[in-house]
N, C-alpha and C. Protein backbone atom coordinates (compact mmCIF):
# COMPACT_ATOMS: atom_id res chain seq x y z
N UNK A 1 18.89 -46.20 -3.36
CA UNK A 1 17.73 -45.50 -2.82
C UNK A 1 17.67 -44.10 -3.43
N UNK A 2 16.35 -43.38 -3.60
CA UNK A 2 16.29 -42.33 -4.30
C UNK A 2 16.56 -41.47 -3.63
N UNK A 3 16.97 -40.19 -3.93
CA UNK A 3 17.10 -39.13 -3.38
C UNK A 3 15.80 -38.13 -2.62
N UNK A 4 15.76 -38.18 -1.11
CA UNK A 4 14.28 -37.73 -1.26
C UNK A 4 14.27 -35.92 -0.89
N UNK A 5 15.59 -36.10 -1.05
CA UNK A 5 15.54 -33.91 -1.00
C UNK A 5 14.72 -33.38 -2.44
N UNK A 6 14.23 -32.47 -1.98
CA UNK A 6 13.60 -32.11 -3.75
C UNK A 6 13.42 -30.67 -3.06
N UNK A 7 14.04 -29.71 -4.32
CA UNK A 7 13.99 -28.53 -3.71
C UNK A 7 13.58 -27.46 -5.37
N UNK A 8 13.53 -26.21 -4.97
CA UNK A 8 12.80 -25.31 -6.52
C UNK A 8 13.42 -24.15 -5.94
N UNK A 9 14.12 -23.29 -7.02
CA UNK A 9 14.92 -22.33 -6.60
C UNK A 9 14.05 -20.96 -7.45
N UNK A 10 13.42 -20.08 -6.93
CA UNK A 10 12.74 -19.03 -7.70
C UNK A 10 12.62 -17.59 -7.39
N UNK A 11 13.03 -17.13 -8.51
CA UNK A 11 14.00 -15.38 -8.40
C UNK A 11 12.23 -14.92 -8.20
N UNK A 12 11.50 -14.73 -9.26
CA UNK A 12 10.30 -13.92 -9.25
C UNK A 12 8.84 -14.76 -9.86
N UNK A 13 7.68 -14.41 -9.16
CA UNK A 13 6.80 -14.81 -9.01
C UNK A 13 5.97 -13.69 -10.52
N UNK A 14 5.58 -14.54 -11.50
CA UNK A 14 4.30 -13.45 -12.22
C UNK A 14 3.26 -14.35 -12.04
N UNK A 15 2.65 -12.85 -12.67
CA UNK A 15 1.37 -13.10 -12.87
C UNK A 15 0.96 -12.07 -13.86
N UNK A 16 -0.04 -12.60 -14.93
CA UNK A 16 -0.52 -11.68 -15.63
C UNK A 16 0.65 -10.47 -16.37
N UNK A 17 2.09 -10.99 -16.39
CA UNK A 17 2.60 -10.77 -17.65
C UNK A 17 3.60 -9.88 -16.82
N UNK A 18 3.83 -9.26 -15.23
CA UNK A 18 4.73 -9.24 -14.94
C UNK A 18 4.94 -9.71 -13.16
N UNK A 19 6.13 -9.55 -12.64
CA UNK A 19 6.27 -9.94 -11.35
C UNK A 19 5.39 -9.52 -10.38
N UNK A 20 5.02 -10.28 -9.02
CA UNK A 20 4.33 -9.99 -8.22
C UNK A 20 5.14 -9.01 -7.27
N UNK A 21 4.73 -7.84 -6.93
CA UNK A 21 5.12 -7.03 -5.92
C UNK A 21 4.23 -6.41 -4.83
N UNK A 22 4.55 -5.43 -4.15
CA UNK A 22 3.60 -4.76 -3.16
C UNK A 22 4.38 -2.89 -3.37
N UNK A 23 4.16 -2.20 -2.43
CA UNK A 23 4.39 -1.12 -2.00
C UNK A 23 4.12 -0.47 -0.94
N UNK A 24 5.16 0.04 -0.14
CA UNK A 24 5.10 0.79 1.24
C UNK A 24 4.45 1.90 1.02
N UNK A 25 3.66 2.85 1.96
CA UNK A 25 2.98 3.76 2.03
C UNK A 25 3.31 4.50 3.07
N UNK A 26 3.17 5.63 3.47
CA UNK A 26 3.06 6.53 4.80
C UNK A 26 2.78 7.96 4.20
N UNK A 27 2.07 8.55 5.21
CA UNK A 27 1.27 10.08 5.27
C UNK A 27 1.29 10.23 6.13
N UNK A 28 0.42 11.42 6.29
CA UNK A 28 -0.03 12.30 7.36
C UNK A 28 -1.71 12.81 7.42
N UNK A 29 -2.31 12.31 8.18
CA UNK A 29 -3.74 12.78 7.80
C UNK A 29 -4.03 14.25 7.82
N UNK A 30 -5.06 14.66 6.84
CA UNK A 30 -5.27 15.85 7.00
C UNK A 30 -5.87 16.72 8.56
N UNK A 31 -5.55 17.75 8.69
CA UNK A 31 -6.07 18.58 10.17
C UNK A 31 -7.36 18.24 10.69
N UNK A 32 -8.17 17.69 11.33
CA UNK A 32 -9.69 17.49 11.83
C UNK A 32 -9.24 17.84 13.31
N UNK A 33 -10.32 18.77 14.27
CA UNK A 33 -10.29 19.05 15.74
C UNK A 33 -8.64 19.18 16.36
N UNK A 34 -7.98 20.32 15.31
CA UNK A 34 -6.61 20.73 15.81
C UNK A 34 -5.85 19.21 15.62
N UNK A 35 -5.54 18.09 15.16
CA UNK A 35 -4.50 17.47 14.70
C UNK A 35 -4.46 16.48 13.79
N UNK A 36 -3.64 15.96 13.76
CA UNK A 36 -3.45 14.71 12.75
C UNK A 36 -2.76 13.54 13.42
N UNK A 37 -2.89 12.62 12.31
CA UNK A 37 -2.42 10.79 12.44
C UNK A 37 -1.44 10.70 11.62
N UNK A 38 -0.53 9.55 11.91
CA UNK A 38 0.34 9.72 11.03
C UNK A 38 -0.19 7.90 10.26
N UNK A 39 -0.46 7.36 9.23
CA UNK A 39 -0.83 5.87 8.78
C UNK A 39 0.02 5.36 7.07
N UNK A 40 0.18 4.28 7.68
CA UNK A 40 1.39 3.83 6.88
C UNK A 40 1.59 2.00 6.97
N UNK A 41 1.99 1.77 6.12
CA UNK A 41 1.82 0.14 6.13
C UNK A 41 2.34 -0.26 4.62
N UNK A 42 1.96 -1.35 3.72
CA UNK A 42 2.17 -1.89 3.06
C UNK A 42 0.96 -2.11 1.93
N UNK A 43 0.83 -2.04 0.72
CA UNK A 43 0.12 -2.67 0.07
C UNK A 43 -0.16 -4.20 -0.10
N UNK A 44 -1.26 -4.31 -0.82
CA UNK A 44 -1.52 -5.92 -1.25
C UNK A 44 -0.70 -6.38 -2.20
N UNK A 45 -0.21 -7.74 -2.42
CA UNK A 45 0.59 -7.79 -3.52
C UNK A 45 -0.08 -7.43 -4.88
N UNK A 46 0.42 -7.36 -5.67
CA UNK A 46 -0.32 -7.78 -7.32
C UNK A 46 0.68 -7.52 -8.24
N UNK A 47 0.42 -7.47 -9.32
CA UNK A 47 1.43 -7.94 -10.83
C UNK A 47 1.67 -6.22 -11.24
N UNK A 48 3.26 -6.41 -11.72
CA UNK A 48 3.54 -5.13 -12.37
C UNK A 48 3.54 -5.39 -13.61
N UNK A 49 3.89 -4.53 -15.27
CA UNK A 49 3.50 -5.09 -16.19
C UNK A 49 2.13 -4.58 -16.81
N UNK A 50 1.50 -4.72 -15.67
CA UNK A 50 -0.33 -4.04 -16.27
C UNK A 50 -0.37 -2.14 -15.76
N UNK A 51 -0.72 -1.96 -16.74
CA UNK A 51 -0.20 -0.41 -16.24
C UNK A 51 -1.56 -0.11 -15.58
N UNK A 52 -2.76 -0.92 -15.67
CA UNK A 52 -3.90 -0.49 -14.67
C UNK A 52 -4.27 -1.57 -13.46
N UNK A 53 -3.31 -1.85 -13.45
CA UNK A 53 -3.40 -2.76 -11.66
C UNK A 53 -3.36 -1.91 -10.72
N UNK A 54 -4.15 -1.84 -9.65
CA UNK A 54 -4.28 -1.39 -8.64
C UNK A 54 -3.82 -2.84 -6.97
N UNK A 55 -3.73 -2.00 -6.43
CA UNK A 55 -3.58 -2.38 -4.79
C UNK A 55 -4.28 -2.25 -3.54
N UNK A 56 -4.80 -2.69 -3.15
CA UNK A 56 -5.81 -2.68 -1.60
C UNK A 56 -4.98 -2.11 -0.58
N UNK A 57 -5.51 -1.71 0.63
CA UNK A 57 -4.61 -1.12 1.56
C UNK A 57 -5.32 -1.07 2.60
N UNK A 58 -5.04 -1.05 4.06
CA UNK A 58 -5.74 -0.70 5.23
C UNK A 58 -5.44 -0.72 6.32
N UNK A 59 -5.67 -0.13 7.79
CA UNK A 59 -4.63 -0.32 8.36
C UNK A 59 -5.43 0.37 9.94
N UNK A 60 -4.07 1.34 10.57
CA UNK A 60 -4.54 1.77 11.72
C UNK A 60 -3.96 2.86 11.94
N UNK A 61 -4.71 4.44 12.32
CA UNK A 61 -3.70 4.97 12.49
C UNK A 61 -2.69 5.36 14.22
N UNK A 62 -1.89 6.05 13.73
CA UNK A 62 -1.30 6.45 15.33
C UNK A 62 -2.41 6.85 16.28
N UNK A 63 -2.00 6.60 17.42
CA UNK A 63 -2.82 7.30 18.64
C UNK A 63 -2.41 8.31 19.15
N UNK A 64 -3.31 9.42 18.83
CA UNK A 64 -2.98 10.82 18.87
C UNK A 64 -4.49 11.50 19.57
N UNK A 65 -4.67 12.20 20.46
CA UNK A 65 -5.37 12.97 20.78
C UNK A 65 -6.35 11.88 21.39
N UNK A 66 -5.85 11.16 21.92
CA UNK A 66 -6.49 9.48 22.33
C UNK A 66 -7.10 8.80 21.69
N UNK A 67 -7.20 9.03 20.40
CA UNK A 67 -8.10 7.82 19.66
C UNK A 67 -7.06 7.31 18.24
N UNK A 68 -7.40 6.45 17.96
CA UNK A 68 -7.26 6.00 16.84
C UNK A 68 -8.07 6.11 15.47
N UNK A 69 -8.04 5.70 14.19
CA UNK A 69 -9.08 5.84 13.26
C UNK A 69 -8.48 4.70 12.32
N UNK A 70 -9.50 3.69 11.71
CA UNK A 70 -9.31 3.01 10.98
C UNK A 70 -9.00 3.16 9.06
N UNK A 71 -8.38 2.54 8.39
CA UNK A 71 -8.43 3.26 6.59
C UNK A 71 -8.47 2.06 6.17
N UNK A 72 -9.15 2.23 4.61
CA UNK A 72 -8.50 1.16 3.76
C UNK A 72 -9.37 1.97 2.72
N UNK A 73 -8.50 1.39 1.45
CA UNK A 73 -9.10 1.87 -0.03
C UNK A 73 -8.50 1.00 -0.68
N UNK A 74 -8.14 1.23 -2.12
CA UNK A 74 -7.83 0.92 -3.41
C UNK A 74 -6.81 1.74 -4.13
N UNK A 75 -5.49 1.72 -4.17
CA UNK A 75 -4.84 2.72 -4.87
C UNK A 75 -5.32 3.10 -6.24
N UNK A 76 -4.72 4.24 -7.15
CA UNK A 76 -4.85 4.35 -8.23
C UNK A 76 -4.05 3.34 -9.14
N UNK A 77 -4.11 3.77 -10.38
CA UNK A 77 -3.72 2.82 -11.20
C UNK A 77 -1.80 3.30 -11.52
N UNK A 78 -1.11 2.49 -11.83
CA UNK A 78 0.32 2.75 -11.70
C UNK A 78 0.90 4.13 -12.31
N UNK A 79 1.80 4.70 -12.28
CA UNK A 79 2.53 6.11 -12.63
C UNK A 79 3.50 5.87 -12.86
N UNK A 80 4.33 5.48 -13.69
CA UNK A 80 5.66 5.18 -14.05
C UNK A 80 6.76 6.76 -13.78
N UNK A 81 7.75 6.20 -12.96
CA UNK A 81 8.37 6.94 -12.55
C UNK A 81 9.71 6.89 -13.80
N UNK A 82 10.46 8.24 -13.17
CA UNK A 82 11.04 8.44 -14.55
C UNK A 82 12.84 7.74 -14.94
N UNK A 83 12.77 6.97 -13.78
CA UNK A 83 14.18 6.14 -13.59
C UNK A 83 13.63 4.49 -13.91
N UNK A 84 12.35 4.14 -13.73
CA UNK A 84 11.83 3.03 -13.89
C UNK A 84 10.94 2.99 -12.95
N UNK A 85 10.47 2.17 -12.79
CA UNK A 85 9.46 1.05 -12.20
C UNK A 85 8.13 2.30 -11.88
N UNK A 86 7.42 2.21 -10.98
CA UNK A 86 6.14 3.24 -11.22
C UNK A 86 5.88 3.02 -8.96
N UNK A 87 4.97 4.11 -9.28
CA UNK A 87 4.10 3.97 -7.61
C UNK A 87 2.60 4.47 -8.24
N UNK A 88 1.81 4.46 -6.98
CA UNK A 88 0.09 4.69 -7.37
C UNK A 88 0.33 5.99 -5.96
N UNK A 89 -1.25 7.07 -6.41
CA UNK A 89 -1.36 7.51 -5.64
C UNK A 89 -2.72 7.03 -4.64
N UNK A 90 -3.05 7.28 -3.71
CA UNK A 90 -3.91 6.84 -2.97
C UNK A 90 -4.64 7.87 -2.25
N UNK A 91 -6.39 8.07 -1.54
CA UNK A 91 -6.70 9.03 -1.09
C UNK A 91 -7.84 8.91 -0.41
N UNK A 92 -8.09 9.03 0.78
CA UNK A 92 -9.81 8.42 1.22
C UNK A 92 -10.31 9.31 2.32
N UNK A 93 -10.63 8.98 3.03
CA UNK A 93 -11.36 9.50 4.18
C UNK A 93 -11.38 8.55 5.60
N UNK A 94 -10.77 8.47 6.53
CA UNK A 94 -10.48 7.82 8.12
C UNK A 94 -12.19 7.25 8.17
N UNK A 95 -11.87 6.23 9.31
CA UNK A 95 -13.49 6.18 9.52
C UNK A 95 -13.68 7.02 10.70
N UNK A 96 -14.88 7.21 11.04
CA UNK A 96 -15.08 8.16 12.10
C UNK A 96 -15.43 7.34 13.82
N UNK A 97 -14.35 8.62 14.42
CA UNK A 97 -13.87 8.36 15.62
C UNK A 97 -13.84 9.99 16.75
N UNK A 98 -14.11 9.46 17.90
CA UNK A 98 -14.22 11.09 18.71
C UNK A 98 -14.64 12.18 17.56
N UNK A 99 -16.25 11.90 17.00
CA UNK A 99 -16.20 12.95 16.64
C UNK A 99 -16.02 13.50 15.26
N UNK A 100 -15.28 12.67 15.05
CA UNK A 100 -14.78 13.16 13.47
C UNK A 100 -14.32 12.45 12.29
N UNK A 101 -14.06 12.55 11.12
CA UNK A 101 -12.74 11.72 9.88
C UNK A 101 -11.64 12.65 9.95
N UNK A 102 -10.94 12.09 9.21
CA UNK A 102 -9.53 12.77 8.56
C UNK A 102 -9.78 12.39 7.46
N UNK A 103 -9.29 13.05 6.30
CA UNK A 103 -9.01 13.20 4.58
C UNK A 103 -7.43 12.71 5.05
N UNK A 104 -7.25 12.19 3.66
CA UNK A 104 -5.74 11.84 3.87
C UNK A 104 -5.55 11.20 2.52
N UNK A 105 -3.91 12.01 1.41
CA UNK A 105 -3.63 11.30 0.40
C UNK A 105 -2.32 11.22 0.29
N UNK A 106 -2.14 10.64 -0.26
CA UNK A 106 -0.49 9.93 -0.46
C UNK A 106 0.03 9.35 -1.66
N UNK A 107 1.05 9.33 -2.11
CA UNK A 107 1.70 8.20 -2.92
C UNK A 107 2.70 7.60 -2.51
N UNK A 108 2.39 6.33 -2.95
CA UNK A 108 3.17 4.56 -2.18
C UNK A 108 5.02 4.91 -2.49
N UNK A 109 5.28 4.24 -2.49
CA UNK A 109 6.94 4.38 -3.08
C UNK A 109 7.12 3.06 -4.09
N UNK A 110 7.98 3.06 -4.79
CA UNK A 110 8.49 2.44 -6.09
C UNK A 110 7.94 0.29 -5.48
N UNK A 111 8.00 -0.13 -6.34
CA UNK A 111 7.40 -1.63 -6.03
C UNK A 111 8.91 -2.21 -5.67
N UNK A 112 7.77 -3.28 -4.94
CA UNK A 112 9.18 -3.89 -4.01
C UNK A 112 8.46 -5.44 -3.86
N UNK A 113 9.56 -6.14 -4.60
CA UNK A 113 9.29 -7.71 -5.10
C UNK A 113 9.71 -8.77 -3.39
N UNK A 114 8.91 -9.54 -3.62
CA UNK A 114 8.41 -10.11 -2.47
C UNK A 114 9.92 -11.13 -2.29
């Protein structure tokens, strides 16, 4: 009788010429009506390798001053850091809540394979 285990053992996923990764994020929103949010999460995956791949992002921020505010954008395109691998910077505007936005920019931290 045949063997019916069947199994695939796999270090890294590409695409488009290098591995699929993501990147963690966190900030601090800029000052609007005396305070700030703090928003942070994860990027979308996509391929390293292309030095103009970008990443999606979006999220929620802390509840501070009782409200919340929603984000999402598009990072920039990669920055090769000077030990290896690269991060993007990122930068948008909160949606508006009690009143107001927050500005808010950041850069992700080094890629991190799934």
């Amino acid at each position: 009788m045949a063997d019916k285990e069947h199994r695939h053992e796999l270090e890294y996923i590409h695409w488009r010429g290098g591995p699929i990764h993501f990147h963690e994020y966190a900030t601090r929103t800029a000052v609007a009506k005396g305070h700030t949010h703090l928003m942070g999460g994860a990027t979308s995956a996509d391929p390293g390798g292309v030095d103009e791949h970008v990443h999606a992002y979006d999220g929620v921020t802390t509840f501070d001053h009782g409200h919340v505010h929603r984000f999402r954008g598009v990072t920039g395109p990669a920055i090769p850091l000077p030990g290896g691998g690269h991060t993007h910077e990122f930068a948008g505007e909160t949606s508006f809540a009690d009143g107001h936005t927050h500005a808010y920019y950041g850069r992700t931290g080094g890629e991190i394979l799934p």
